[in-house]
N, C-alpha and C. Protein backbone atom coordinates (compact mmCIF):
# COMPACT_ATOMS: atom_id res chain seq x y z
N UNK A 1 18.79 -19.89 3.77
CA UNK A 1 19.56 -18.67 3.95
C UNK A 1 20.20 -18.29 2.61
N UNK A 2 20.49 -17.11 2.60
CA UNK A 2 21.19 -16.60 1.14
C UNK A 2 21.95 -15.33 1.71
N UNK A 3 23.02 -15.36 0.80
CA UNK A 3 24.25 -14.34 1.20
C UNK A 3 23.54 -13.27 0.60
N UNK A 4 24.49 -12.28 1.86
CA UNK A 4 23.71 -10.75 1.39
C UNK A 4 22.04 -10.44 2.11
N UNK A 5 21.67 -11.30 2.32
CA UNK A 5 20.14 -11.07 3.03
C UNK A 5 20.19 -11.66 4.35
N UNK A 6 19.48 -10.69 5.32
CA UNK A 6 19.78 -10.53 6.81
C UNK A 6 18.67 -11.75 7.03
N UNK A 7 19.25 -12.54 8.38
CA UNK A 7 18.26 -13.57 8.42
C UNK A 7 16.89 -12.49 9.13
N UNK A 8 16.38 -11.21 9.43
CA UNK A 8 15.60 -11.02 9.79
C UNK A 8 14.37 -11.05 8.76
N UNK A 9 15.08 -11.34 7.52
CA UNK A 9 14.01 -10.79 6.37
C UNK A 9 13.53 -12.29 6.19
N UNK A 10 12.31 -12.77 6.40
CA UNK A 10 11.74 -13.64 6.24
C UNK A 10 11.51 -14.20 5.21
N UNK A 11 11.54 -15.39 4.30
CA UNK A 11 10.80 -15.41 2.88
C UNK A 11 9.46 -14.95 2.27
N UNK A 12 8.69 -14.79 3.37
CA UNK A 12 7.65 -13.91 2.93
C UNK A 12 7.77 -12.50 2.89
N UNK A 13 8.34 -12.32 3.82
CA UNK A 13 8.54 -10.43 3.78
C UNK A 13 9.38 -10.24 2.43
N UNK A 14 10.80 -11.55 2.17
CA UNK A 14 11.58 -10.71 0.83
C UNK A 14 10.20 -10.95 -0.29
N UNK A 15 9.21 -12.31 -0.22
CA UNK A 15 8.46 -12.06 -1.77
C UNK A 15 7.77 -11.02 -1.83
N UNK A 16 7.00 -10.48 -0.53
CA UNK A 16 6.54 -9.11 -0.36
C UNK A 16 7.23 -8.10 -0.94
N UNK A 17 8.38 -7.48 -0.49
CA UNK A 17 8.80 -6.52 -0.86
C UNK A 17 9.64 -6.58 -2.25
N UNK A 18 9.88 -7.92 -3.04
CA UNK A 18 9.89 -8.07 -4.48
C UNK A 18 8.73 -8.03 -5.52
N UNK A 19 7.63 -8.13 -4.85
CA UNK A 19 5.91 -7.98 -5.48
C UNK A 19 5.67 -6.71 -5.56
N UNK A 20 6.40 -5.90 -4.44
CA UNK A 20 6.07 -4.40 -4.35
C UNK A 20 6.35 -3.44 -5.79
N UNK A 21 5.50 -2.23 -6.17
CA UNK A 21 6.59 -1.29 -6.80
C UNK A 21 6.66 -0.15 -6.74
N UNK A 22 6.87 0.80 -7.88
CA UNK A 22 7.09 1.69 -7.66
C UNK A 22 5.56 2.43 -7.00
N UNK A 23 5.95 3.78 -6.01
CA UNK A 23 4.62 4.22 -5.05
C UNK A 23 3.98 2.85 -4.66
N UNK A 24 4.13 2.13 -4.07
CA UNK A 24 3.27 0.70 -2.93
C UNK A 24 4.28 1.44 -1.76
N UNK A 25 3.68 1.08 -0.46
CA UNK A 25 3.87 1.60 0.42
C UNK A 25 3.52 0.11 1.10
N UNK A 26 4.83 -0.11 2.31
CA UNK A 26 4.64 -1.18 3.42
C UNK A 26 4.74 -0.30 4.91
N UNK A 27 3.96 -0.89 5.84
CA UNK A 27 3.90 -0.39 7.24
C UNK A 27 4.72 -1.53 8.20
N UNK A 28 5.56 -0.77 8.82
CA UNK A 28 5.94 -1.86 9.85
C UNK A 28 5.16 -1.33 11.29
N UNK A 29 4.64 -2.13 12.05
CA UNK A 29 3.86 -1.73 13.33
C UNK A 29 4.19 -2.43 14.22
N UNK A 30 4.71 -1.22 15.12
CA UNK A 30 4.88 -1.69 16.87
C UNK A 30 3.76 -2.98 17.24
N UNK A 31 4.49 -3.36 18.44
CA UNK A 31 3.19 -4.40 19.05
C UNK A 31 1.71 -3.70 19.48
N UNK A 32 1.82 -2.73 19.27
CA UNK A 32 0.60 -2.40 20.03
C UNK A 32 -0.02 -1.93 18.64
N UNK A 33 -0.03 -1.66 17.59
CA UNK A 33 -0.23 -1.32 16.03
C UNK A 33 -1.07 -2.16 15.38
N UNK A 34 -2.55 -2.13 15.04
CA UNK A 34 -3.86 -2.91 14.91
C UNK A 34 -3.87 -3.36 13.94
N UNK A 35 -2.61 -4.55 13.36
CA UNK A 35 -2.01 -4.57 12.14
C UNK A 35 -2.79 -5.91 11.67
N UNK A 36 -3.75 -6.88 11.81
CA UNK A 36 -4.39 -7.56 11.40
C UNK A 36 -5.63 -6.67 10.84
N UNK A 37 -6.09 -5.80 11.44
CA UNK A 37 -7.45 -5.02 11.32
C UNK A 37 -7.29 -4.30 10.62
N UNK A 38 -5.98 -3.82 9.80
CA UNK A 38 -5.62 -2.97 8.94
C UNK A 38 -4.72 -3.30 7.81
N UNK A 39 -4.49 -4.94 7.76
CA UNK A 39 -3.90 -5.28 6.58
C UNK A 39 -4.56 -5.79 5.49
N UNK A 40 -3.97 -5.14 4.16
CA UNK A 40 -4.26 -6.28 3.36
C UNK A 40 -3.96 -7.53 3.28
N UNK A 41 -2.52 -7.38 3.18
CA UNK A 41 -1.44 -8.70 3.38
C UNK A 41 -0.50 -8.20 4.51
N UNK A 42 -0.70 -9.33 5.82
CA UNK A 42 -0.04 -9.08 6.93
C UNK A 42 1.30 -10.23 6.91
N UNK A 43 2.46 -9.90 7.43
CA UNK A 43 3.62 -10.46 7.64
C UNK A 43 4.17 -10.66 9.10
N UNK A 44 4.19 -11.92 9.47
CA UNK A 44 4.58 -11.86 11.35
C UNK A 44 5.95 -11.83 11.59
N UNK A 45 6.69 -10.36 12.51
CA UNK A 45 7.79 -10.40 12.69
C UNK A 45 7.55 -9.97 13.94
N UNK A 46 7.06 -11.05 14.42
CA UNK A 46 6.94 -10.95 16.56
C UNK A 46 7.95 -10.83 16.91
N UNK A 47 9.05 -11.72 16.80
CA UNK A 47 10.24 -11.84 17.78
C UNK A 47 11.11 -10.78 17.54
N UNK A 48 10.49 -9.62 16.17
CA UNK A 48 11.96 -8.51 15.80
C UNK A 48 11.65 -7.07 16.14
N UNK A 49 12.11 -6.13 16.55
CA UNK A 49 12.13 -4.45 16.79
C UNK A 49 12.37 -4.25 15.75
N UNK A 50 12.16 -2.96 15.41
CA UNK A 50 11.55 -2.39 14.10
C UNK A 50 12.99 -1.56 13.37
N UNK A 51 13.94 -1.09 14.17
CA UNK A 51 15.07 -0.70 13.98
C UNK A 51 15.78 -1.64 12.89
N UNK A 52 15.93 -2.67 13.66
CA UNK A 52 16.97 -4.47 12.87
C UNK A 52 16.42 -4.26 11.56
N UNK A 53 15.35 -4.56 11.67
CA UNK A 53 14.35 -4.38 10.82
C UNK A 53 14.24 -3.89 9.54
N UNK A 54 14.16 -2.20 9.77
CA UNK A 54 14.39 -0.84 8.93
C UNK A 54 15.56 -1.36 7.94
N UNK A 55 16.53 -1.40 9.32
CA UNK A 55 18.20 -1.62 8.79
C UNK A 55 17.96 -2.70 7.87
N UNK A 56 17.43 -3.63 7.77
CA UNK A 56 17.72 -4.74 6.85
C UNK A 56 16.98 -4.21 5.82
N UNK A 57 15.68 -4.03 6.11
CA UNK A 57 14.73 -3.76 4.81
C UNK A 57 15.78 -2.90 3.47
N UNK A 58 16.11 -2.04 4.36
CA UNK A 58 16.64 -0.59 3.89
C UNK A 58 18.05 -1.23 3.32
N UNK A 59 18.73 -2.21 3.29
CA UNK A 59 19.39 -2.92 2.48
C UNK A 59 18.89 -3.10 0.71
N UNK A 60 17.67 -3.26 0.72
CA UNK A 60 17.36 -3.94 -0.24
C UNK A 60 16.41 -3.17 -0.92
N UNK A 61 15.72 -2.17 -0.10
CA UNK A 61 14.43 -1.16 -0.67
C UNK A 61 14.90 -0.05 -1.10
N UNK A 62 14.87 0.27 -2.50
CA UNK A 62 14.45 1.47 -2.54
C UNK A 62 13.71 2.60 -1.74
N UNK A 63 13.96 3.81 -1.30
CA UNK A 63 12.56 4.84 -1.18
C UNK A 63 12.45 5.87 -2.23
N UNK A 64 11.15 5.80 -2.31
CA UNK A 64 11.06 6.79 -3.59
C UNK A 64 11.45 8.42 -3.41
N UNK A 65 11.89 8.89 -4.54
CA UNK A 65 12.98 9.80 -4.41
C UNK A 65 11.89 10.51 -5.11
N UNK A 66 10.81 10.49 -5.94
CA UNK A 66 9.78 11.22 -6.42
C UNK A 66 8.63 12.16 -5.25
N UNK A 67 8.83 11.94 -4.52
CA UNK A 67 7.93 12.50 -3.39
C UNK A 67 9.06 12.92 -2.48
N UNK A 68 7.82 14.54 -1.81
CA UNK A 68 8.79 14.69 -0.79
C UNK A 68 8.89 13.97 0.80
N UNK A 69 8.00 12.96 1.03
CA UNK A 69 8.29 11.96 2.15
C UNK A 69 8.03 11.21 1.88
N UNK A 70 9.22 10.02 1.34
CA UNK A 70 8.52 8.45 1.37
C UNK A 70 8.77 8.13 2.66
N UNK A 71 8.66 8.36 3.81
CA UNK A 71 8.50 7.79 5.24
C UNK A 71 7.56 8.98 5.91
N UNK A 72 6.70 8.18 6.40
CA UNK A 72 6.06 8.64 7.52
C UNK A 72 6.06 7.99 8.65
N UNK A 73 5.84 8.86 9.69
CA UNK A 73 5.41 8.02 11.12
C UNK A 73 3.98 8.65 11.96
N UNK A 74 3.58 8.02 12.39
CA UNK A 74 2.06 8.12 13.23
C UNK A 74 2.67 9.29 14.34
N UNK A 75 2.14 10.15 14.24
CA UNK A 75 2.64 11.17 15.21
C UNK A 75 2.11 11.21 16.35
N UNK A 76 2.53 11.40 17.02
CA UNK A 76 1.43 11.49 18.90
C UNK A 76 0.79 12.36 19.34
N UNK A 77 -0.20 11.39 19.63
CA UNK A 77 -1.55 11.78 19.47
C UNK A 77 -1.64 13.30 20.80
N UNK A 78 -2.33 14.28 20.44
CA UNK A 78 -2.42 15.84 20.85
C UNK A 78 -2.83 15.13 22.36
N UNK A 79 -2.37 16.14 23.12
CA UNK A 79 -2.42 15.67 24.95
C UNK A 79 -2.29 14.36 25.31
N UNK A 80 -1.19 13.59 24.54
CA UNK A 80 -0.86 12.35 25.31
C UNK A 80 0.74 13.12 25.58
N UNK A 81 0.60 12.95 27.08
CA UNK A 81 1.99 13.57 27.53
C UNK A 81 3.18 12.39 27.53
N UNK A 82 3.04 11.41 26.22
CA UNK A 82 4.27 11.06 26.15
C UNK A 82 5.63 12.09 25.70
N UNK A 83 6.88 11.92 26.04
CA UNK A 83 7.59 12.61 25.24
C UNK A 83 7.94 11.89 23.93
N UNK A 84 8.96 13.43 23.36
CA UNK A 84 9.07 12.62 22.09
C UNK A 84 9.55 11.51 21.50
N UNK A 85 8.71 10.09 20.99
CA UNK A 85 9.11 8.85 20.97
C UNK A 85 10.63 8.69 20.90
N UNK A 86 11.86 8.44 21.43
CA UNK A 86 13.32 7.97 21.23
C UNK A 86 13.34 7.45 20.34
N UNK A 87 12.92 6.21 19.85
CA UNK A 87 13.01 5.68 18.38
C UNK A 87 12.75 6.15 17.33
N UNK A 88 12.28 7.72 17.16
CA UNK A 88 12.50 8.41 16.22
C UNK A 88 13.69 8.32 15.88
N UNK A 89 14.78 8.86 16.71
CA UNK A 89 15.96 9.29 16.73
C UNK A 89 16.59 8.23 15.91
N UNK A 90 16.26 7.20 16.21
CA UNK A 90 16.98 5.89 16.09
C UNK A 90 16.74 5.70 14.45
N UNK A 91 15.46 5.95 14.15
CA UNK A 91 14.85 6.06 12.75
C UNK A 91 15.88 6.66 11.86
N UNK A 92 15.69 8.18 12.09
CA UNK A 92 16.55 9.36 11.76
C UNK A 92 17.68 8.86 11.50
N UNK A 93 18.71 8.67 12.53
CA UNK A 93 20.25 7.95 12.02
C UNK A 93 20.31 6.87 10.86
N UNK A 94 18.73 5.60 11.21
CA UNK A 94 19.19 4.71 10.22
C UNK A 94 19.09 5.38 8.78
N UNK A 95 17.69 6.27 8.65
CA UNK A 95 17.28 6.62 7.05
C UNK A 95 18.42 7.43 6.55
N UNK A 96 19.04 8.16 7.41
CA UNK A 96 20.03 9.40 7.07
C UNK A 96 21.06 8.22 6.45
N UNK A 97 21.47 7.37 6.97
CA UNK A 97 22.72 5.99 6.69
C UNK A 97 22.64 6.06 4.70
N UNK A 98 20.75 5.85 4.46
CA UNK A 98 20.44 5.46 3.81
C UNK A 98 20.15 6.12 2.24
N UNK A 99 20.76 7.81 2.79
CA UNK A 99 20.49 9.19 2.08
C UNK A 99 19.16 9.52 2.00
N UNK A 100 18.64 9.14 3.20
CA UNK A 100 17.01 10.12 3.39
C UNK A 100 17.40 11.65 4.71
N UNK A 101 16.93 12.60 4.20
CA UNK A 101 17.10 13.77 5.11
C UNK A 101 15.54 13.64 5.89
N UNK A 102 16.09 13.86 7.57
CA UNK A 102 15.00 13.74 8.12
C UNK A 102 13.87 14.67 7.64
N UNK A 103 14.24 16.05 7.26
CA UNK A 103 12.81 17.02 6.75
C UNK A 103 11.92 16.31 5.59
N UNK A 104 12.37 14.66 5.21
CA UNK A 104 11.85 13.79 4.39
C UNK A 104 10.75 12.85 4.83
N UNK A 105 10.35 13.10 6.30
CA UNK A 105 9.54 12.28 7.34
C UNK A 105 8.26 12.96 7.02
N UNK A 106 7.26 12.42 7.23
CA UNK A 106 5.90 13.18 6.99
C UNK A 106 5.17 12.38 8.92
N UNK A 107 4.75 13.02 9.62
CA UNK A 107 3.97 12.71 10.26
C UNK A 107 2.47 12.58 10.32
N UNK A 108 1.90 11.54 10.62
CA UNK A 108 0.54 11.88 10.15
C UNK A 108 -0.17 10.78 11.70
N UNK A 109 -1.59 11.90 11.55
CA UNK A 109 -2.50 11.78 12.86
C UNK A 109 -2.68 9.76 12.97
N UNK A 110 -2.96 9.48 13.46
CA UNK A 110 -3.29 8.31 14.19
C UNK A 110 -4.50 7.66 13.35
N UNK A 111 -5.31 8.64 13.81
CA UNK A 111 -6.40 7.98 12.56
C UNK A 111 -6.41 7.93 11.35
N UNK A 112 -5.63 9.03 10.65
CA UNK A 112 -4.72 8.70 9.01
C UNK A 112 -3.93 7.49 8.64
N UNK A 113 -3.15 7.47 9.97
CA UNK A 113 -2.15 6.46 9.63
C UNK A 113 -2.69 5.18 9.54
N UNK A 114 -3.92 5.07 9.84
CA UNK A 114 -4.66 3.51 10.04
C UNK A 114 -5.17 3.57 8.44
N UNK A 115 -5.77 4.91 8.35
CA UNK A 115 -6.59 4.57 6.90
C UNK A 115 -6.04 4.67 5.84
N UNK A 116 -4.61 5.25 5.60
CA UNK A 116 -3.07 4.79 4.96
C UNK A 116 -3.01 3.55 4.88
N UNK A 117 -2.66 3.28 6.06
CA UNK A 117 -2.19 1.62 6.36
C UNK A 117 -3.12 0.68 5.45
N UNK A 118 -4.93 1.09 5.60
CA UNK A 118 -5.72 0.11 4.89
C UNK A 118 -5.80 -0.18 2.94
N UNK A 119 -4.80 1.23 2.77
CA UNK A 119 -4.34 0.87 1.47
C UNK A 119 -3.01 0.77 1.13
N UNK A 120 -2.00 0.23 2.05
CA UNK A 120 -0.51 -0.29 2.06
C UNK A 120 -0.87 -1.48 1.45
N UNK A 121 -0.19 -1.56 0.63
CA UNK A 121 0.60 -3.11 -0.35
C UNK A 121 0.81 -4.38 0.82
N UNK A 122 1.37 -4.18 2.67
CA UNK A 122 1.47 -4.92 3.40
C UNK A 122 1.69 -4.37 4.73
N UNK A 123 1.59 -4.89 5.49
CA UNK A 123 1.71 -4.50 6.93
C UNK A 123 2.54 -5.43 7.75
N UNK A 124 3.47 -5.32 8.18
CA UNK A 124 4.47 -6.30 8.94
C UNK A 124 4.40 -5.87 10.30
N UNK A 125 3.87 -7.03 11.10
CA UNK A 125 3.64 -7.15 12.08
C UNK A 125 4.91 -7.40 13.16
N UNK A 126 5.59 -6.68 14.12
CA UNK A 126 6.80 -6.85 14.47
C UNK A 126 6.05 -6.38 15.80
N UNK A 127 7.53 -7.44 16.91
CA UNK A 127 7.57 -7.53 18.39
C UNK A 127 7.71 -6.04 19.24
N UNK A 128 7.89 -4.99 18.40
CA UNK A 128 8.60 -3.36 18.94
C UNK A 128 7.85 -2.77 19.96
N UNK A 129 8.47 -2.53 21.27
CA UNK A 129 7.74 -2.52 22.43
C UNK A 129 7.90 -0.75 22.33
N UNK A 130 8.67 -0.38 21.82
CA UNK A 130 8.65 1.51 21.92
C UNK A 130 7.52 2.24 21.17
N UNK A 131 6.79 2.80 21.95
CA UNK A 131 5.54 3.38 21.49
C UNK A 131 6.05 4.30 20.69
N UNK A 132 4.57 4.55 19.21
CA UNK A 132 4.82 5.42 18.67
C UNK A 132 5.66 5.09 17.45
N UNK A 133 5.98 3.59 17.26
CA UNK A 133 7.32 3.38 16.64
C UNK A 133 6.89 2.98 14.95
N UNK A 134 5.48 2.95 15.17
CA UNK A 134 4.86 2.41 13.36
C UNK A 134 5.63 3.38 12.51
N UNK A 135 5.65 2.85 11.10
CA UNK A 135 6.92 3.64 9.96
C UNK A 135 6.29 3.06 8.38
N UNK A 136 6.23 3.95 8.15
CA UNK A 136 5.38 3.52 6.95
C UNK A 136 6.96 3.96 5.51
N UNK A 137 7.04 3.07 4.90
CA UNK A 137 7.36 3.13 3.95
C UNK A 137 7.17 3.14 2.20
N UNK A 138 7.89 4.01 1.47
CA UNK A 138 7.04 4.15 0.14
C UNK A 138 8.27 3.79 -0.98
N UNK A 139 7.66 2.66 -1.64
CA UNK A 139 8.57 2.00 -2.23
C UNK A 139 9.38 2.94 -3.61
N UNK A 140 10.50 3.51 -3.87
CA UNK A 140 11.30 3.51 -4.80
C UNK A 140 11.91 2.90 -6.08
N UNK A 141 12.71 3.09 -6.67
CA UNK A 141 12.68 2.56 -8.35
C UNK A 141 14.57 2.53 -8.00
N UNK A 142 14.90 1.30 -8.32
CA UNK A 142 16.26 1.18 -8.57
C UNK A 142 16.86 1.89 -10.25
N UNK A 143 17.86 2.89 -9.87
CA UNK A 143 18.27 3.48 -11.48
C UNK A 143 19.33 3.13 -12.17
């Protein structure tokens, strides 16, 4: 353990996201998110929701402030009558915490977001039972 770092952040996820740099992009994916079949380098965070998660990452990550969305999310998919995923919302509050404005979100189709994902820096595999909840992140530059 080490002060200042949330025990959710694993030692592999912090060497991950210290290997990362500027523009590398990490995906965190719901349980249902085909995150072996689409990683380069995969990270197992079964037992955690993606929120805890965000919140911790987002401790320690930069997002890049050079683009106009370093976050995206997999948008839902045309005539699936889910409504709109809740854990957006949840998203929204944490990034806003973090000085990201939600019009900073990029949504992208389902089948993008996989072939994104197959050139993400890593893919962290997490327990998140709320559909819809994958979040792609794009790494930033400390100034």
């Amino acid at each position: 353990m080490l002060k200042g770092i949330s025990n959710l952040i694993s030692p592999e996820l912090l060497k991950i996201l210290m290997e990362m740099g500027h523009g590398d992009e990490i995906v965190l994916g719901d349980g249902n998110f085909p995150a072996v079949s689409c990683a380069n380098r995969l990270v197992r965070a079964d037992g955690h929701g993606i929120p805890a998660l965000l919140e911790a990452i987002l401790e320690l990550f930069p997002l890049d402030e050079y683009v106009d969305s370093p976050v995206a999310l997999m948008a839902v998919v045309p005539g699936d009558t889910a409504p709109t995923p809740v854990i957006w919302k949840s998203y929204e509050n944490i990034l806003s915490k973090h000085g990201l404005k939600p019009c900073s979100i990029e949504y992208i189709d389902r089948f993008d977001f996989y072939k994104r994902t197959k050139n993400a820096f890593a893919v962290v595999a997490t327990g998140e039972s709320a559909i819809y909840a994958n979040i792609l992140l794009k790494k930033g530059v400390i100034k």
